[in-house]
C-alpha atoms as a PDB file:
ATOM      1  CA  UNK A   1      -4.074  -1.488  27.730  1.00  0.00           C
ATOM      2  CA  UNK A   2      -3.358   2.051  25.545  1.00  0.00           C
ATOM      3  CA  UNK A   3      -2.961   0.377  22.493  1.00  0.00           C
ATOM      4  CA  UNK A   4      -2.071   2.429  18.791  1.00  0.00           C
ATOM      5  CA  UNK A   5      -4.658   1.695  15.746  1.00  0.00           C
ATOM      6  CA  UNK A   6      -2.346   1.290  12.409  1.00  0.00           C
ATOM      7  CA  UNK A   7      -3.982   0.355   9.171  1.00  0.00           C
ATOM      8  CA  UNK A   8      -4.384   1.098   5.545  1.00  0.00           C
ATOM      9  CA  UNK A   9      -5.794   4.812   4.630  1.00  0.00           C
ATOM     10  CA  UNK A  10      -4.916   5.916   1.042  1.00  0.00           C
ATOM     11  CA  UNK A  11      -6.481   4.243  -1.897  1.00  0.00           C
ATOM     12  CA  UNK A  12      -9.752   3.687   0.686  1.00  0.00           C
ATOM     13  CA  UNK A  13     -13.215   5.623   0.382  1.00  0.00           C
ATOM     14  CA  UNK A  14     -12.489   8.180   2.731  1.00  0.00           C
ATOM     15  CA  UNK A  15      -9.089   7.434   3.685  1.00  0.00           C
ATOM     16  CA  UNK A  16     -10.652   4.567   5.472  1.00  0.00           C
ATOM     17  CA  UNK A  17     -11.918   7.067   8.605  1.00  0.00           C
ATOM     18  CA  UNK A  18     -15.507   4.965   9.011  1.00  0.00           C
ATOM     19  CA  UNK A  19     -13.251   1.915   9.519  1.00  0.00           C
ATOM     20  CA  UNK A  20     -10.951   3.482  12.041  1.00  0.00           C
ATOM     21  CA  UNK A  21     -14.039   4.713  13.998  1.00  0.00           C
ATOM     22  CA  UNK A  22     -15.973   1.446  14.544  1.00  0.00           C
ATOM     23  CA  UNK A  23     -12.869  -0.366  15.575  1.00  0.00           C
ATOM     24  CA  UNK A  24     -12.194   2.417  18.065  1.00  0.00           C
ATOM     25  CA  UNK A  25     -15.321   1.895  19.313  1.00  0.00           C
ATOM     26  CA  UNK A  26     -15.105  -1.686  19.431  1.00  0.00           C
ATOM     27  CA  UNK A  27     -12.177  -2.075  20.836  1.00  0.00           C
ATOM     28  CA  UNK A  28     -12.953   0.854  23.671  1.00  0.00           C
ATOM     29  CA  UNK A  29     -16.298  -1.466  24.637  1.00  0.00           C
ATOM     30  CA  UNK A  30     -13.463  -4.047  25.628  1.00  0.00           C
ATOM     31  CA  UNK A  31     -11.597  -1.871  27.727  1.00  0.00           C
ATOM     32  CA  UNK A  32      -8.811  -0.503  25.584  1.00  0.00           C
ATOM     33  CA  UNK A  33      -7.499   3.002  25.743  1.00  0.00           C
ATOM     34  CA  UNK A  34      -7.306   3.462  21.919  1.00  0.00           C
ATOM     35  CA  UNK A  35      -5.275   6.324  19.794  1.00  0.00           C
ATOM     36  CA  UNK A  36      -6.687   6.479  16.456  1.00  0.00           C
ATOM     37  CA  UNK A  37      -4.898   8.315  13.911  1.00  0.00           C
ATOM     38  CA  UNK A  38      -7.750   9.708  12.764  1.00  0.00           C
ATOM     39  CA  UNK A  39      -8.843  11.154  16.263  1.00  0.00           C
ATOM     40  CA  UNK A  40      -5.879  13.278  15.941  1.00  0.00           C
ATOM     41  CA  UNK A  41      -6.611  14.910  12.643  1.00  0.00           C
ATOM     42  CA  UNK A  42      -7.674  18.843  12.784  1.00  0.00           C
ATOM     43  CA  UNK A  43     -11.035  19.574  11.605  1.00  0.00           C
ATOM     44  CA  UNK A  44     -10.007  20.303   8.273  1.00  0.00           C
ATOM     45  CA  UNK A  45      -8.401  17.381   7.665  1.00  0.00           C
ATOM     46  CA  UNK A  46     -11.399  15.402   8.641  1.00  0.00           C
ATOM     47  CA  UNK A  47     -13.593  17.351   6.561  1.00  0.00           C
ATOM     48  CA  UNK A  48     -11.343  16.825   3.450  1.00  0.00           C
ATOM     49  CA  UNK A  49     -10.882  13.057   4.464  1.00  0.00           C
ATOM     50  CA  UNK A  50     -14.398  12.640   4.121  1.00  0.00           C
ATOM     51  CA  UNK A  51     -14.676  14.488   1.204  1.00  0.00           C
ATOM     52  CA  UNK A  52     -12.303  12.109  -0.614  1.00  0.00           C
ATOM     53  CA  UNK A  53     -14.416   9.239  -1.877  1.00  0.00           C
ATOM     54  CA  UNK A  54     -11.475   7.794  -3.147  1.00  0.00           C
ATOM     55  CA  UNK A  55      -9.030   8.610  -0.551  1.00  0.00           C
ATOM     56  CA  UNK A  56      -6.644  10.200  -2.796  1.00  0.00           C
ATOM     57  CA  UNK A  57      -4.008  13.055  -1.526  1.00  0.00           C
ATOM     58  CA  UNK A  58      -5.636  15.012  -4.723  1.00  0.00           C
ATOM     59  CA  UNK A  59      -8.788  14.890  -3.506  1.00  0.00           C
ATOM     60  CA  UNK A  60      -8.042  15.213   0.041  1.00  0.00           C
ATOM     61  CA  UNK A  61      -5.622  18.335  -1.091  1.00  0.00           C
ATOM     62  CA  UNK A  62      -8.248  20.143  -3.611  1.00  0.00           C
ATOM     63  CA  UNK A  63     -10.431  20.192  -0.262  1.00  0.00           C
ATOM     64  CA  UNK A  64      -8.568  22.796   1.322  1.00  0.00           C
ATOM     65  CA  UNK A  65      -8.628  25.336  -1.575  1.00  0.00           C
ATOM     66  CA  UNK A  66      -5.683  27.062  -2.026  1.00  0.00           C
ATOM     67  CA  UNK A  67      -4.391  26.453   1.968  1.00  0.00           C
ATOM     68  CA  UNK A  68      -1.504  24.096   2.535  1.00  0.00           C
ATOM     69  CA  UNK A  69      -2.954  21.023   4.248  1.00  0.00           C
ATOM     70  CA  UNK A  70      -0.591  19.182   6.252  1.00  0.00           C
ATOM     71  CA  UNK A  71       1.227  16.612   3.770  1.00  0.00           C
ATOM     72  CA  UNK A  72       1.836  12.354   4.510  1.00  0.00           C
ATOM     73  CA  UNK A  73       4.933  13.468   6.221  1.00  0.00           C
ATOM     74  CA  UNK A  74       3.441  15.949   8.326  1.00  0.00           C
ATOM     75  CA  UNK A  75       0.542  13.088   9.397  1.00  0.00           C
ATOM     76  CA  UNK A  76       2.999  10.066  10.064  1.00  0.00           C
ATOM     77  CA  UNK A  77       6.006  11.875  12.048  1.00  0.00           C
ATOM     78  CA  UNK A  78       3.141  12.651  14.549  1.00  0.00           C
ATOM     79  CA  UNK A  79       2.464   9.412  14.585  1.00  0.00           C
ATOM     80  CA  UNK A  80       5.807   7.607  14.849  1.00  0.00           C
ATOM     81  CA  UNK A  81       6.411  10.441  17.522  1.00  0.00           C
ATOM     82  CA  UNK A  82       3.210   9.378  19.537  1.00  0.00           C
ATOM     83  CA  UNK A  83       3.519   5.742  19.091  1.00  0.00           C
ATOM     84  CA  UNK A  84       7.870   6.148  20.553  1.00  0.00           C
ATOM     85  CA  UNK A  85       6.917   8.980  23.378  1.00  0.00           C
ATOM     86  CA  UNK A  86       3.317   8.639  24.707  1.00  0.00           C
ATOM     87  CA  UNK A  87       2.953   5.395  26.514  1.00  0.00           C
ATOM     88  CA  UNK A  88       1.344   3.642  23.817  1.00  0.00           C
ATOM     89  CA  UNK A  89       2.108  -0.678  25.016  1.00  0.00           C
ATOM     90  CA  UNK A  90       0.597  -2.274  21.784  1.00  0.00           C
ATOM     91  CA  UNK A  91      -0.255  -1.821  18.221  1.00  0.00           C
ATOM     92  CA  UNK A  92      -3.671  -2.958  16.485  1.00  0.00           C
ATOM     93  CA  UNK A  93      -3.378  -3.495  13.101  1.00  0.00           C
ATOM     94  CA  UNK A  94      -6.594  -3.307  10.737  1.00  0.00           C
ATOM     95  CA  UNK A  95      -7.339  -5.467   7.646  1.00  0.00           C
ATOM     96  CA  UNK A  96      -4.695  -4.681   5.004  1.00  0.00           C
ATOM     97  CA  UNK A  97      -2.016  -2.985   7.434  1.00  0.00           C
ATOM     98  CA  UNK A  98       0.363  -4.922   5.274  1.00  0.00           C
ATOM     99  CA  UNK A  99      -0.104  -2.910   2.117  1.00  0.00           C
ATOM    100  CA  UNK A 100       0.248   0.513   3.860  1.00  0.00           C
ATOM    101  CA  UNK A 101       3.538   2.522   3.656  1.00  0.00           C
ATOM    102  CA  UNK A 102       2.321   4.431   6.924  1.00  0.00           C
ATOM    103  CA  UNK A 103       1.447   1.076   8.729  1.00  0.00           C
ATOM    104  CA  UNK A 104       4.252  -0.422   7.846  1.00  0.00           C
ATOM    105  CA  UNK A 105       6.641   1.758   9.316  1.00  0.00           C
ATOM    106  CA  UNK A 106       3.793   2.499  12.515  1.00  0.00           C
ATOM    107  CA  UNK A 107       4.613  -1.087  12.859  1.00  0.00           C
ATOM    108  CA  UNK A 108       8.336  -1.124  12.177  1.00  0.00           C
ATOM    109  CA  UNK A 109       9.004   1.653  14.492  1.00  0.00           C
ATOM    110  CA  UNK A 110       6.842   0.540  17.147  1.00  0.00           C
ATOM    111  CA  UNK A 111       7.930  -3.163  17.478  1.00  0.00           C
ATOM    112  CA  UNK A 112      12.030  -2.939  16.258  1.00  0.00           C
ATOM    113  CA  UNK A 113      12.609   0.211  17.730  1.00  0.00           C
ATOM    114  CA  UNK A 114      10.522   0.291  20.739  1.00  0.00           C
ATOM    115  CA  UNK A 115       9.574  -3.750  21.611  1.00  0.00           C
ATOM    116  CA  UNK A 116       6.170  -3.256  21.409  1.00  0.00           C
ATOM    117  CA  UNK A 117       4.120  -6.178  20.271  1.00  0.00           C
ATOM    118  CA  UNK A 118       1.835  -6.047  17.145  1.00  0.00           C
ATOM    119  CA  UNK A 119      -1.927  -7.598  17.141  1.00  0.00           C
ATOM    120  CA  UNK A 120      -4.555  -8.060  14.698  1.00  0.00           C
ATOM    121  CA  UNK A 121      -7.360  -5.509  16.493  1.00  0.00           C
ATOM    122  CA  UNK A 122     -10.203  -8.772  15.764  1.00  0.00           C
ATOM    123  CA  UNK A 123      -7.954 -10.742  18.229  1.00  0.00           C
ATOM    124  CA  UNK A 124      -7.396  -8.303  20.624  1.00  0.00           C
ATOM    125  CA  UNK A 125     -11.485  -7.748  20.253  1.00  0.00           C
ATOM    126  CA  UNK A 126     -11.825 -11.585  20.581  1.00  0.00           C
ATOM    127  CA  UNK A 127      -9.977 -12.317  23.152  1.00  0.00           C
ATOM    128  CA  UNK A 128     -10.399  -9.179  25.753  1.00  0.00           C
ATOM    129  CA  UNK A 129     -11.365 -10.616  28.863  1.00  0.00           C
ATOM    130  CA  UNK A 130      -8.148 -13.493  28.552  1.00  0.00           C
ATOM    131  CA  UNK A 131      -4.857 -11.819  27.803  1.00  0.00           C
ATOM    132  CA  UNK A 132      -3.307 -15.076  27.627  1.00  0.00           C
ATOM    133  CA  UNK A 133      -5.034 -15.840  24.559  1.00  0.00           C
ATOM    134  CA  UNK A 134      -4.012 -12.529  22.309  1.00  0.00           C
ATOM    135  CA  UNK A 135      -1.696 -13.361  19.168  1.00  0.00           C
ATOM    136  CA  UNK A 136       0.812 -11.403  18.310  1.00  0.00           C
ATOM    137  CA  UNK A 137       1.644 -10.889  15.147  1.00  0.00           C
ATOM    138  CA  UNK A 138       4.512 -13.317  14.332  1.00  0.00           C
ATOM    139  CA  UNK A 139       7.923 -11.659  13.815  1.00  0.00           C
ATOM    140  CA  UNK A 140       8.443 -13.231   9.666  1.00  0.00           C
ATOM    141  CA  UNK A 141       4.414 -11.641   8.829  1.00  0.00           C
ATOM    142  CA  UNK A 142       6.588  -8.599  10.204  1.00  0.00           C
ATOM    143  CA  UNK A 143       9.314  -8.656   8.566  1.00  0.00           C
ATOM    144  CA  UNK A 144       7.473  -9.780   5.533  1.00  0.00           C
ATOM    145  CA  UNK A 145       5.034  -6.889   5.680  1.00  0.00           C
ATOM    146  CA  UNK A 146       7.848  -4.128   6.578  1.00  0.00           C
ATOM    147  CA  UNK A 147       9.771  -5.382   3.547  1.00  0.00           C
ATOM    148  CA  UNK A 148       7.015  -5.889   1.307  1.00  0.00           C
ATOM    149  CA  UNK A 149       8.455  -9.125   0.020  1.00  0.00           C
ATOM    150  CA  UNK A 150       6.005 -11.685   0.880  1.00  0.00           C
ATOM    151  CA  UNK A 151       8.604 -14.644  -0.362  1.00  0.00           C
ATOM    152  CA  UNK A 152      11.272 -13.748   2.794  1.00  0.00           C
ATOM    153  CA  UNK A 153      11.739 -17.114   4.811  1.00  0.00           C
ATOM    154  CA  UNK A 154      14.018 -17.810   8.179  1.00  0.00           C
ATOM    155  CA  UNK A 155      14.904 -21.145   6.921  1.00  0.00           C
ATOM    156  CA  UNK A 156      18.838 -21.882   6.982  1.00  0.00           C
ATOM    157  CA  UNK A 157      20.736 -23.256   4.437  1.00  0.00           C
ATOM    158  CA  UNK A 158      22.877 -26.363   5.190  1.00  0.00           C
END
């Protein structure tokens, strides 16, 4: 299964790249074809990623003295375009996907638009030899997440 890793970057030492990298790895030991976000990244951006031990876009911007780095924008419209066009047939979220802007709409666009499902990568990990058993992300966490109002309910009033 090609399956799209989406998770929280700015904010985390690094922009979260060591994260991204053993979950790739770990999920690619269980058979998925993963795209990483990171994998994607030109050198430079990489270099000024790690570079950033706060993962700020100061930081990650002061690293490219005096170029123009690619901006947020620049990074998630690849992404959304990747995740719509390229075959990808599930989403793993990482730890905190929730509180990510990018994720968020990775996730939005990916299951709304394009009927993917959404999985926690640790149950796809889990459960890899027994597709039967993977958990999608339930559609209220979704709509929860992609809202960022953690109160929303589904429950009807009489």
């Amino acid at each position: 299964m090609k399956v799209y890793m989406a998770g929280p970057m700015t904010g985390i030492p690094f922009f979260n790249y060591p994260h991204f990298r053993s979950v790739a790895e770990m999920l690619r030991e269980e058979g998925f074809k993963v795209i990483s976000p990171i994998e994607m990244d030109s050198a430079a951006a990489v270099a000024a990623a790690l570079a950033s031990p706060n993962g700020t876009m100061e930081e990650f911007n002061a690293a490219f003295e005096g170029e123009t780095p690619n901006t947020w924008g620049d990074f998630l419209s690849r992404d959304v375009k990747l995740i719509a066009d390229d075959g990808i047939e599930a989403i793993a979220v990482l730890h905190g996907w929730e509180k990510s802007r990018g994720a968020r709409l990775e996730t939005f666009v990916a299951n709304a638009m394009c009927g993917l499902p959404v999985y926690s990568w640790a149950n796809l990990a889990m459960h890899s030899a027994d597709p039967s058993r993977w958990q999608p992300i339930s559609p209220l966490a979704l709509v929860k997440a992609w809202a960022d109002k953690p109160d929303i309910s589904f429950h009807s009033v009489a």
